[in-house]
Protein backbone atom coordinates (compact mmCIF):
# COMPACT_ATOMS: atom_id res chain seq x y z
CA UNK A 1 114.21 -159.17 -60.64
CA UNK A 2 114.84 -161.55 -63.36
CA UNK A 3 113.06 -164.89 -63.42
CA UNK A 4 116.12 -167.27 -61.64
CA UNK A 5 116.76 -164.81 -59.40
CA UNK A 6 113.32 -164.58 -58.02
CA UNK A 7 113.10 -168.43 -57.83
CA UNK A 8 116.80 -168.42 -56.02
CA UNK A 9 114.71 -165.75 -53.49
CA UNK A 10 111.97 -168.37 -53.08
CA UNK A 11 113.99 -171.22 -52.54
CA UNK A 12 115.96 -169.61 -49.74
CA UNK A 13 112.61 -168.87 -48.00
CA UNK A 14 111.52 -172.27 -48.77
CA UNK A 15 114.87 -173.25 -46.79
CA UNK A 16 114.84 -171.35 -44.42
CA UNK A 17 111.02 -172.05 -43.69
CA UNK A 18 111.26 -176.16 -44.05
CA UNK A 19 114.30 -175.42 -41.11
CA UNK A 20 112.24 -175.16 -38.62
CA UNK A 21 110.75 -178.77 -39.55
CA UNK A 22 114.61 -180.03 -39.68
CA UNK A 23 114.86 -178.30 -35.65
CA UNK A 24 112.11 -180.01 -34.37
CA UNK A 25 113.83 -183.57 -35.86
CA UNK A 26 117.70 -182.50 -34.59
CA UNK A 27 115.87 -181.60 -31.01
CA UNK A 28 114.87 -185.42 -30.99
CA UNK A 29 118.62 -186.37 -31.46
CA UNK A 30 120.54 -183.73 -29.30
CA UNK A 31 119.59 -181.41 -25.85
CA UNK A 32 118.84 -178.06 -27.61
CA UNK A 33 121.86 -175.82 -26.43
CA UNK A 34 124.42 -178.87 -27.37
CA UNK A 35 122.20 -178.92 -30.95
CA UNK A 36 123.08 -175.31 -31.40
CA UNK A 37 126.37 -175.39 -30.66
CA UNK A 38 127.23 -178.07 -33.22
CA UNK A 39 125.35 -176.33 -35.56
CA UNK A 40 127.90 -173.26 -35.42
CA UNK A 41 130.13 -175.17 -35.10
CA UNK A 42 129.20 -176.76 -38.56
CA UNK A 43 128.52 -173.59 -39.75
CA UNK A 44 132.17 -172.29 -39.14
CA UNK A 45 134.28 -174.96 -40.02
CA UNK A 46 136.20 -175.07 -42.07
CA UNK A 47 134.22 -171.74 -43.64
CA UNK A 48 136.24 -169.29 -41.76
CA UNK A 49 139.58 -170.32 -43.60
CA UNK A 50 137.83 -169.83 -46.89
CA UNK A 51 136.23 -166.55 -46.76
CA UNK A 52 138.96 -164.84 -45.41
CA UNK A 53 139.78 -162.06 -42.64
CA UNK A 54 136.45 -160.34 -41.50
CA UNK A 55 135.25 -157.26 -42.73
CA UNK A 56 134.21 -155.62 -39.59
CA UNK A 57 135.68 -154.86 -36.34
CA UNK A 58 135.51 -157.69 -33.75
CA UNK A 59 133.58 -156.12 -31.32
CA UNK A 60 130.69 -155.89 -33.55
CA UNK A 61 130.97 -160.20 -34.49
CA UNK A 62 131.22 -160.96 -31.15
CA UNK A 63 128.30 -158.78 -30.18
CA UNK A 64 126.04 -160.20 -33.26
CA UNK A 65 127.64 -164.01 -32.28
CA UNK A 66 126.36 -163.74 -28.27
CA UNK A 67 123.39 -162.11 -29.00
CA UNK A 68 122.40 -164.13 -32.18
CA UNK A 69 123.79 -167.23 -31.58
CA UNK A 70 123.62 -167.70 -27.88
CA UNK A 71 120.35 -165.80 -26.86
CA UNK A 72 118.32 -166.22 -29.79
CA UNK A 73 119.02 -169.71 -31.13
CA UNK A 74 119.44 -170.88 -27.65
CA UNK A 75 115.95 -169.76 -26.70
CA UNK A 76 114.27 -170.97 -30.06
CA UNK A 77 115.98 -174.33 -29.80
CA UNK A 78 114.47 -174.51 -25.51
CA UNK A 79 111.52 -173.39 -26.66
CA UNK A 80 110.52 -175.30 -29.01
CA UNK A 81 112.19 -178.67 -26.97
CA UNK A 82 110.07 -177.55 -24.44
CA UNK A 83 107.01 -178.12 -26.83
CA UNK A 84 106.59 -174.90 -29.36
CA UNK A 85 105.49 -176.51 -32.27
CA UNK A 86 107.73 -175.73 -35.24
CA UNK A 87 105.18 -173.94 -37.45
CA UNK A 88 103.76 -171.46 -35.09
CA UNK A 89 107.78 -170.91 -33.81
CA UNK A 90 108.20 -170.07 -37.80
CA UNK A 91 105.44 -167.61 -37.64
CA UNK A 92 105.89 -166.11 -34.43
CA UNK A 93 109.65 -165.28 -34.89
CA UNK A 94 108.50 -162.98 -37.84
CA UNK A 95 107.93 -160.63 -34.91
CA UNK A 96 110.94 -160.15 -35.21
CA UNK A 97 110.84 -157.20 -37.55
CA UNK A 98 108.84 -155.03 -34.72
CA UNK A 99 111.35 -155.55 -32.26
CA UNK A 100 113.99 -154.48 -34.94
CA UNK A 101 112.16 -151.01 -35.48
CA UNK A 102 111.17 -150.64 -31.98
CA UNK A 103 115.25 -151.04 -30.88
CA UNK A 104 116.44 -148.80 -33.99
CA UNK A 105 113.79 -146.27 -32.64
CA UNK A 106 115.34 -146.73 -29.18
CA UNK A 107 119.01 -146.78 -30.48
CA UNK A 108 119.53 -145.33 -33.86
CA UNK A 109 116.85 -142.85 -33.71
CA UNK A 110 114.97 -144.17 -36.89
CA UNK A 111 111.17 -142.93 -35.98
CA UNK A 112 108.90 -145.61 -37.33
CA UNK A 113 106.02 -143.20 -38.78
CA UNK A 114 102.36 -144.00 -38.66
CA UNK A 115 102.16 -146.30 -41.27
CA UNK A 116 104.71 -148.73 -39.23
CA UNK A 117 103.20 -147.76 -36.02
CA UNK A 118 99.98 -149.42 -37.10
CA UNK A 119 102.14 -152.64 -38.81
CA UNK A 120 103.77 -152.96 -34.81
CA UNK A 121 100.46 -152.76 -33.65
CA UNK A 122 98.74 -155.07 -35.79
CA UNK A 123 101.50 -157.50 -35.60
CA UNK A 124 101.54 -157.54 -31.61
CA UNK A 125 98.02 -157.98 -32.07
CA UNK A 126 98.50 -160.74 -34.03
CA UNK A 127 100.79 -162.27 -31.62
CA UNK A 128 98.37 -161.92 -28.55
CA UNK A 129 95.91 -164.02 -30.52
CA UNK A 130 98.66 -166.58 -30.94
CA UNK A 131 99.36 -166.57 -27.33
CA UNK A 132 95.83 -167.23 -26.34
CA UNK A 133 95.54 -170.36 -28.47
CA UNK A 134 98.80 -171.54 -27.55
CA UNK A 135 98.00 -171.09 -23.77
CA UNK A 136 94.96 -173.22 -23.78
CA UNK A 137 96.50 -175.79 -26.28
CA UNK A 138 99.88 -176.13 -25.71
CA UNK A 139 103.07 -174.96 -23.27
CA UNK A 140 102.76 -171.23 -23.11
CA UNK A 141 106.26 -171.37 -21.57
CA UNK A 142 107.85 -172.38 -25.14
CA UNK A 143 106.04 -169.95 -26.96
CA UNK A 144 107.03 -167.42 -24.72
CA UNK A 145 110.89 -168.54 -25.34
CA UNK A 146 110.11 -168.01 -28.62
CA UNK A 147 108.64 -164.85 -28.18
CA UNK A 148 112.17 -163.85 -26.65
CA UNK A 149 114.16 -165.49 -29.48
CA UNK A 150 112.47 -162.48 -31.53
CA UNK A 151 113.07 -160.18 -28.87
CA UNK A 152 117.12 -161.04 -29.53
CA UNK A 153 116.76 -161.25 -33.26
CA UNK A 154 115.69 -157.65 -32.82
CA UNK A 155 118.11 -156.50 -31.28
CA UNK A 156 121.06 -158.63 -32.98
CA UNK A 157 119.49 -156.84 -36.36
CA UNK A 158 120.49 -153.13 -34.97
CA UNK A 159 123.93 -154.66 -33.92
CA UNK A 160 124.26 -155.98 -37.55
CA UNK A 161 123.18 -152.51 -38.76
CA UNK A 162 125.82 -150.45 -36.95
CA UNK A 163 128.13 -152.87 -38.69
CA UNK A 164 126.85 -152.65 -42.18
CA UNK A 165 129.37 -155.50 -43.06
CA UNK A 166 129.94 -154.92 -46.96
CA UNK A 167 130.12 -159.26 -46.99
CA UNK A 168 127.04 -160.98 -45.97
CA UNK A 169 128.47 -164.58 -45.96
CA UNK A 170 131.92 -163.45 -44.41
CA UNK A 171 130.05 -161.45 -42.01
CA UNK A 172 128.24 -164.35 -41.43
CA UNK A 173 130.56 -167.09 -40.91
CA UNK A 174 132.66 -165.93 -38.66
CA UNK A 175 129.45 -164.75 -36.17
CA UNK A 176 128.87 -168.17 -36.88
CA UNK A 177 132.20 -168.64 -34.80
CA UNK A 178 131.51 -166.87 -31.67
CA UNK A 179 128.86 -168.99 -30.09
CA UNK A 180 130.66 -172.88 -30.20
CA UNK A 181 132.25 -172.13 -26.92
CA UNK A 182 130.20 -170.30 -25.09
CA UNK A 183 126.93 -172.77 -26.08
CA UNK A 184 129.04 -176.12 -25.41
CA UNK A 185 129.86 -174.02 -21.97
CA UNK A 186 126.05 -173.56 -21.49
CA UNK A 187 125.21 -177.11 -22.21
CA UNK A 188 127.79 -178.85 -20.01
CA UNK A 189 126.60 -176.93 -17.12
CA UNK A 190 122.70 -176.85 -18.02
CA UNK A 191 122.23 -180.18 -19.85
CA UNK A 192 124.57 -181.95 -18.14
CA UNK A 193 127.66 -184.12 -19.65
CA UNK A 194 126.10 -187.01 -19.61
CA UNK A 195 123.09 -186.07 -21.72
CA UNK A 196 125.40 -184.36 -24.09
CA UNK A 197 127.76 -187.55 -24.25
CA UNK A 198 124.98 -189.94 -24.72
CA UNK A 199 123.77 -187.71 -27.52
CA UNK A 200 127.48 -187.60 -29.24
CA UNK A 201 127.48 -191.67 -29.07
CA UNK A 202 124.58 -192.06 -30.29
CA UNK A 203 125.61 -189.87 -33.80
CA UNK A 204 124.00 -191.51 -37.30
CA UNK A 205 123.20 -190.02 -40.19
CA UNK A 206 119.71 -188.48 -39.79
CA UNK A 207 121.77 -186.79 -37.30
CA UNK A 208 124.30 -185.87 -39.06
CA UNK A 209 122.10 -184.95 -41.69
CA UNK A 210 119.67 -182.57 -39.59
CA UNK A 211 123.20 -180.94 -38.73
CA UNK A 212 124.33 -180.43 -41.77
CA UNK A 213 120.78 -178.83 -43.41
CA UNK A 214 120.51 -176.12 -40.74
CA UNK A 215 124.77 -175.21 -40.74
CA UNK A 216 125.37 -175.28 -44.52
CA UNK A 217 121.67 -175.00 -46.22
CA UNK A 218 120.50 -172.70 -43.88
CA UNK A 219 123.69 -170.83 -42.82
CA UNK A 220 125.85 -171.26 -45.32
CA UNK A 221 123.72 -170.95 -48.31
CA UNK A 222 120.63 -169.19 -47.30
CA UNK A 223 123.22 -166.03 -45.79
CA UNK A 224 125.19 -166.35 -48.88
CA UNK A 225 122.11 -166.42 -51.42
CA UNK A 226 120.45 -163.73 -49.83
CA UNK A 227 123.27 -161.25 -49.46
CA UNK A 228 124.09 -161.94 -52.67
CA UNK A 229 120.38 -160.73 -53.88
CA UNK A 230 120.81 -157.52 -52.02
CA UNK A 231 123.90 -156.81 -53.10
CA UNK A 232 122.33 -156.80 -56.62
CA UNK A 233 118.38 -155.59 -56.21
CA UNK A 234 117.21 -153.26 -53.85
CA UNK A 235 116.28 -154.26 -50.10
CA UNK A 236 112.57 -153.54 -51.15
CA UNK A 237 112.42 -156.07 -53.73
CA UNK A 238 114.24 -159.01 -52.10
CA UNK A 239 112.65 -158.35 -48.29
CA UNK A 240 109.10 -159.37 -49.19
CA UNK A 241 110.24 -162.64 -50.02
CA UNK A 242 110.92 -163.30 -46.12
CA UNK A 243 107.14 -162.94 -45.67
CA UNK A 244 107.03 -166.94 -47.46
CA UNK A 245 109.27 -168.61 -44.69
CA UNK A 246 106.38 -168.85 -42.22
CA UNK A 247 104.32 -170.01 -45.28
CA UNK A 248 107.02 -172.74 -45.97
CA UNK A 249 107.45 -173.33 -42.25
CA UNK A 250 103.76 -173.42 -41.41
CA UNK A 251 102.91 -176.15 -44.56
CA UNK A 252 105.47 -178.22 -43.96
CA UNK A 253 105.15 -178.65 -40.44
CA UNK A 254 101.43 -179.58 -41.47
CA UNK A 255 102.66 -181.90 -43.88
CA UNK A 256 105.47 -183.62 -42.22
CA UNK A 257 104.77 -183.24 -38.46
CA UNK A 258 101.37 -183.46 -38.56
CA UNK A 259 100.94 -179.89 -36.81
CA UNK A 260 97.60 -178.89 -37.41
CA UNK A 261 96.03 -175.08 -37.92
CA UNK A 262 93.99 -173.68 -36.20
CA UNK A 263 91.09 -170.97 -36.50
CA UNK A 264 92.69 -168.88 -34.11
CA UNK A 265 95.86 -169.74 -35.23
CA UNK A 266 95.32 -168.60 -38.88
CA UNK A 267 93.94 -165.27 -37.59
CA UNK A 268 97.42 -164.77 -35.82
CA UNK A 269 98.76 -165.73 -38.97
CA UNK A 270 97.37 -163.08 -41.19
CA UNK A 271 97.58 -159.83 -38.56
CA UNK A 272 101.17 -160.93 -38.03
CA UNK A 273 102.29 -161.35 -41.33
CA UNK A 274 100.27 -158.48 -42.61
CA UNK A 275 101.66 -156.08 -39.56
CA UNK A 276 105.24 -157.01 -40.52
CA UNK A 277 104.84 -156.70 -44.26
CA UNK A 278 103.69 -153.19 -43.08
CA UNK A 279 106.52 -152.45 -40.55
CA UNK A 280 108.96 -154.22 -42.62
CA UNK A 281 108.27 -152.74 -46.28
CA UNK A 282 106.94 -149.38 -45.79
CA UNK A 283 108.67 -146.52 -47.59
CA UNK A 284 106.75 -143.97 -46.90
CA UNK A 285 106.33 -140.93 -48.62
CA UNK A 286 109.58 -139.55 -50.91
CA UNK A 287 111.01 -136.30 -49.32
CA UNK A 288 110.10 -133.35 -51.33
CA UNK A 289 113.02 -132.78 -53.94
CA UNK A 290 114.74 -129.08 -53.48
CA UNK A 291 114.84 -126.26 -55.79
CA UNK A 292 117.60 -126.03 -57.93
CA UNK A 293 120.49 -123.95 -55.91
CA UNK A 294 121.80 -120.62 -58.05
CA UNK A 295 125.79 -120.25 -58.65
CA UNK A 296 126.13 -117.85 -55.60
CA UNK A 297 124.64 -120.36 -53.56
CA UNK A 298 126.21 -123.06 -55.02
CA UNK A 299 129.19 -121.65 -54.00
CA UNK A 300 128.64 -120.81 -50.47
CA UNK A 301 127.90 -124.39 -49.76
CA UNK A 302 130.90 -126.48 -48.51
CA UNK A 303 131.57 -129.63 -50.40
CA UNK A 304 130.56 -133.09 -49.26
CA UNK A 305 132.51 -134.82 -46.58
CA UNK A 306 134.76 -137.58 -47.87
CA UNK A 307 133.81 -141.09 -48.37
CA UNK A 308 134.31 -142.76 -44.49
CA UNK A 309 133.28 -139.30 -43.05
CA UNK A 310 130.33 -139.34 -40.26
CA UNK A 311 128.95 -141.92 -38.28
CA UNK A 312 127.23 -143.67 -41.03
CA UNK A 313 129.36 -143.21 -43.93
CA UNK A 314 129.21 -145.80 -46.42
CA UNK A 315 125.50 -146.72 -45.49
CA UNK A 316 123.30 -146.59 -47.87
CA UNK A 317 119.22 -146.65 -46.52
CA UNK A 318 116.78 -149.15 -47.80
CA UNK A 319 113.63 -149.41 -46.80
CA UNK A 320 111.92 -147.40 -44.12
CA UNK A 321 115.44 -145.90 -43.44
CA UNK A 322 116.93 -149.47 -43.16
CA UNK A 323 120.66 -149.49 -43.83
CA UNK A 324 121.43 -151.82 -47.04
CA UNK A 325 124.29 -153.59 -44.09
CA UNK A 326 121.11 -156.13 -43.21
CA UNK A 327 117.93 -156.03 -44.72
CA UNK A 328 115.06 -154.07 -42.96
CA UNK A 329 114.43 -156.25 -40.19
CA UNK A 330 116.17 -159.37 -41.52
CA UNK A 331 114.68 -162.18 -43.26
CA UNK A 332 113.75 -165.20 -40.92
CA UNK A 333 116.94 -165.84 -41.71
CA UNK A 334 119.73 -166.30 -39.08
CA UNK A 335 117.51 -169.22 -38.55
């Protein structure tokens, strides 16, 4: 990767890691599910009159939006306004990527292989050490929120892979779409108008600001920056990058929230990180290369199918047999 483009790579880790920093401030302005919703809502307007029609079918955004937007931001945002602190939520989403290969196991049939067996297990390992230092130093039920944010992100990553939208950002934007309703729906009826109308009156601009970081920096940009990456390098040299944003989101919660680290919590750290660098990035071995075919069997083989042929035509597979439609487990992105 040339120079700027491996800074651009950084800086949308650094983004997306400082987000979860930006959360915890927004959740002292708005009730989490209304905080969401205006952050889609942010995120789609006026967005999805500029990048055009979408590139996929509809059932697969609206599948992505609920499941992405509704279950997993709506969990991440309860959890951590129920007291997650923002640096372990950074870190702990990052499981993430083991839920991803654990669904397209389930689902897609991609077997993970030893090597990425031993990543799941070290990273689940990683997260049981997190869970027993959260549970006798802060709300277990938060973390465990959390812990089914990642369970969503998982499974919105598989959705996003049967899609294989050829447009990141477009792709993007108009998931970005699906969960306004549906989250202002969830809020009325959970957090109650009142809450939700006191929060609305009492708009400035650090809320307005916190609004606009984690719709258009986060959304807007970071999906745009990062598709735009793997559209020109490989998934294998653009997906380590990811491994920073619990870096970023760690350090600056330490440095602007105050959150300290633990021991424990540092052990978590490394077996998680180091498990999903292993389930994530793994290629495995290359498959042994064929012998050259003669003429007479040259001939008896039938040509290829056409271009759009087969269920996963026009997929091309990155990483541990990740389709190049979302990186191999996703960044901590759709943050």
């Amino acid at each position: 990767m040339r120079p700027a483009h491996i800074a651009l790579a950084a800086l949308v880790a650094a983004v997306w890691g400082v987000n979860f920093v930006v959360i915890e401030i927004g959740l002292g302005h708005f009730p989490p599910l209304l905080f969401s919703a205006l952050r889609f809502l942010a995120a789609a307007l006026p967005a999805v009159f500029l990048v055009g029609r979408p590139k996929v079918a509809w059932k697969w955004i609206l599948g992505v939006g609920l499941v992405l937007g509704v279950a997993k931001f709506g969990l991440l945002f309860i959890g951590m306004d129920l007291g997650a602190p923002a640096g372990l939520s950074s870190l702990v989403l990052q499981v993430q990527a083991v839920f991803t290969a654990l669904f397209a196991f389930a689902l897609l049939g991609e077997r993970p292989g030893g090597v990425r067996t031993a990543g799941m297990a070290i990273a689940l390992a990683g997260i049981a050490v997190a869970a027993v230092d959260e549970g006798t130093s802060g709300p277990l039920a938060g973390f465990l929120l959390v812990i089914g944010a990642a369970v969503c992100w998982g499974v919105s990553n598989v959705l996003t892979r049967k899609a294989s939208p050829p447009d990141a950002l477009n792709f993007m934007v108009w998931v970005s779409a699906v969960p306004v309703l549906p989250l202002l729906a969830l809020s009325l009826l959970v957090e109650g108008p009142e809450r939700d109308l006191a929060a609305l009156r009492g708009l400035d601009w650090a809320g307005l600001g916190v609004i606009a970081y984690v719709a258009w920096a986060v959304t807007v940009f970071g999906f745009g920056a990062w598709g735009w990456l793997l559209r020109r390098y490989p998934a294998s040299s653009v997906a380590p990058f990811s491994l920073l944003v619990p870096v970023f989101g760690m350090s600056a919660a330490a440095l602007f929230l105050g959150e300290g680290i633990s021991g424990p919590r540092w052990c978590a750290a490394a077996l998680l990180v180091g498990g999903v660098a292993l389930t994530s990035l793994w290629r495995g071995s290359p498959p042994p290369v064929p012998p050259a075919a003669t003429p007479a069997e040259r001939e008896a083989v039938p040509p290829d199918p056409l271009p759009g042929d087969g269920p996963s035509a026009g997929l091309s597979h990155g990483p541990s047999g990740a389709r190049s439609g979302a990186p191999s487990g996703g960044p901590a992105s759709g943050r």
